[in-house]
Protein backbone atom coordinates (compact mmCIF):
# COMPACT_ATOMS: atom_id res chain seq x y z
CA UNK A 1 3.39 -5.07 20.14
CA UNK A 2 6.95 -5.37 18.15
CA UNK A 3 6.21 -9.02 17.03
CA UNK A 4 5.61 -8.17 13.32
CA UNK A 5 8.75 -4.87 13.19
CA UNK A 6 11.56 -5.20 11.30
CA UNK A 7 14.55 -3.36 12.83
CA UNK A 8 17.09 -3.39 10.30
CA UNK A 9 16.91 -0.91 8.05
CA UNK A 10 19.45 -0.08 5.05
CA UNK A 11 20.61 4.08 5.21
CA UNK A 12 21.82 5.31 1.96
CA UNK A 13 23.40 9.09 2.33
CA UNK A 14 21.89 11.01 -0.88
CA UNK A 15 25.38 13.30 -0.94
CA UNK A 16 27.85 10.05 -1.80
CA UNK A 17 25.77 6.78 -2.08
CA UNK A 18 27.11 4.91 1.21
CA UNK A 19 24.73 2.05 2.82
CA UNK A 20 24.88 0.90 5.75
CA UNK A 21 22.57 -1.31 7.65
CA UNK A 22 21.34 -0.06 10.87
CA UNK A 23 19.33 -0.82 13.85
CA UNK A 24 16.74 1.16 14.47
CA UNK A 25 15.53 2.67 17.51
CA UNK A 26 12.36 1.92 19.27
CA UNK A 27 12.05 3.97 21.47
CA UNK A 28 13.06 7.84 19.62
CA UNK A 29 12.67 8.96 16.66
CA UNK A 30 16.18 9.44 15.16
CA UNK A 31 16.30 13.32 13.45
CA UNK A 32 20.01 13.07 12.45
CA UNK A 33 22.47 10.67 10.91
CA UNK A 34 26.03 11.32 10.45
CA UNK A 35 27.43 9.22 7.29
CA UNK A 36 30.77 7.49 7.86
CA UNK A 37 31.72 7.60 4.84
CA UNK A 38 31.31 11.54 4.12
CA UNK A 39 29.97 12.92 6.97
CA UNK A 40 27.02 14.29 5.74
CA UNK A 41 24.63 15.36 8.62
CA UNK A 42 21.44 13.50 7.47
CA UNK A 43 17.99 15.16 8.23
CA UNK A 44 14.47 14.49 7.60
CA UNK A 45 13.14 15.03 4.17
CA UNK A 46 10.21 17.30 4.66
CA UNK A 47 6.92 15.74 5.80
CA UNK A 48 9.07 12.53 7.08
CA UNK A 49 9.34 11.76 10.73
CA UNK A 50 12.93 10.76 10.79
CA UNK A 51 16.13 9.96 8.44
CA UNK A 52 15.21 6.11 8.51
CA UNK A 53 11.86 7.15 6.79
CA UNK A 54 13.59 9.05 4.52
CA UNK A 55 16.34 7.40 3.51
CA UNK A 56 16.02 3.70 4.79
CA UNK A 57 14.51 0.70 3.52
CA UNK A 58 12.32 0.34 5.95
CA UNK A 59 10.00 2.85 8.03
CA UNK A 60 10.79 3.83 11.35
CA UNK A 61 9.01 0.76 13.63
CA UNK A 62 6.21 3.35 14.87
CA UNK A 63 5.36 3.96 11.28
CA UNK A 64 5.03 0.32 10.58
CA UNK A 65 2.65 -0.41 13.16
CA UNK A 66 0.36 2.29 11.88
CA UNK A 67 1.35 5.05 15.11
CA UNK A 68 1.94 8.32 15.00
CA UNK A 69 6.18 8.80 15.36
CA UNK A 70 7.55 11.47 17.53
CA UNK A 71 7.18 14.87 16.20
């Protein structure tokens, strides 16, 4: 059930700052981000399932609805 998820999420690269809202995926777990504005290659901080958890402001959807994400 998606009812309650909230998509959007805000990335902010840690190397120059740059937010940008995204969309995020429901169906994968996204690993890497690319900023546009640097080009930093954006992972997973350790013990996070994927770059929205880690540097969104909002949790990956299957984190949200209290699921395991992909690992």
């Amino acid at each position: 059930m998606t009812s309650n998820v909230i998509l959007q999420s805000e990335l902010t690269c840690p190397e120059c700052g740059h937010i940008k809202m995204e969309t995020m995926p429901t169906n994968a777990c996204q690993w890497f981000y690319e900023c546009e504005s640097c080009h930093a290659l954006l992972k997973p901080k350790q013990g996070d399932c994927c770059v929205y958890c880690s540097y969104g402001t909002v949790p990956c959807p299957p984190i949200q609805q209290n699921q395991s994400c992909c690992s």
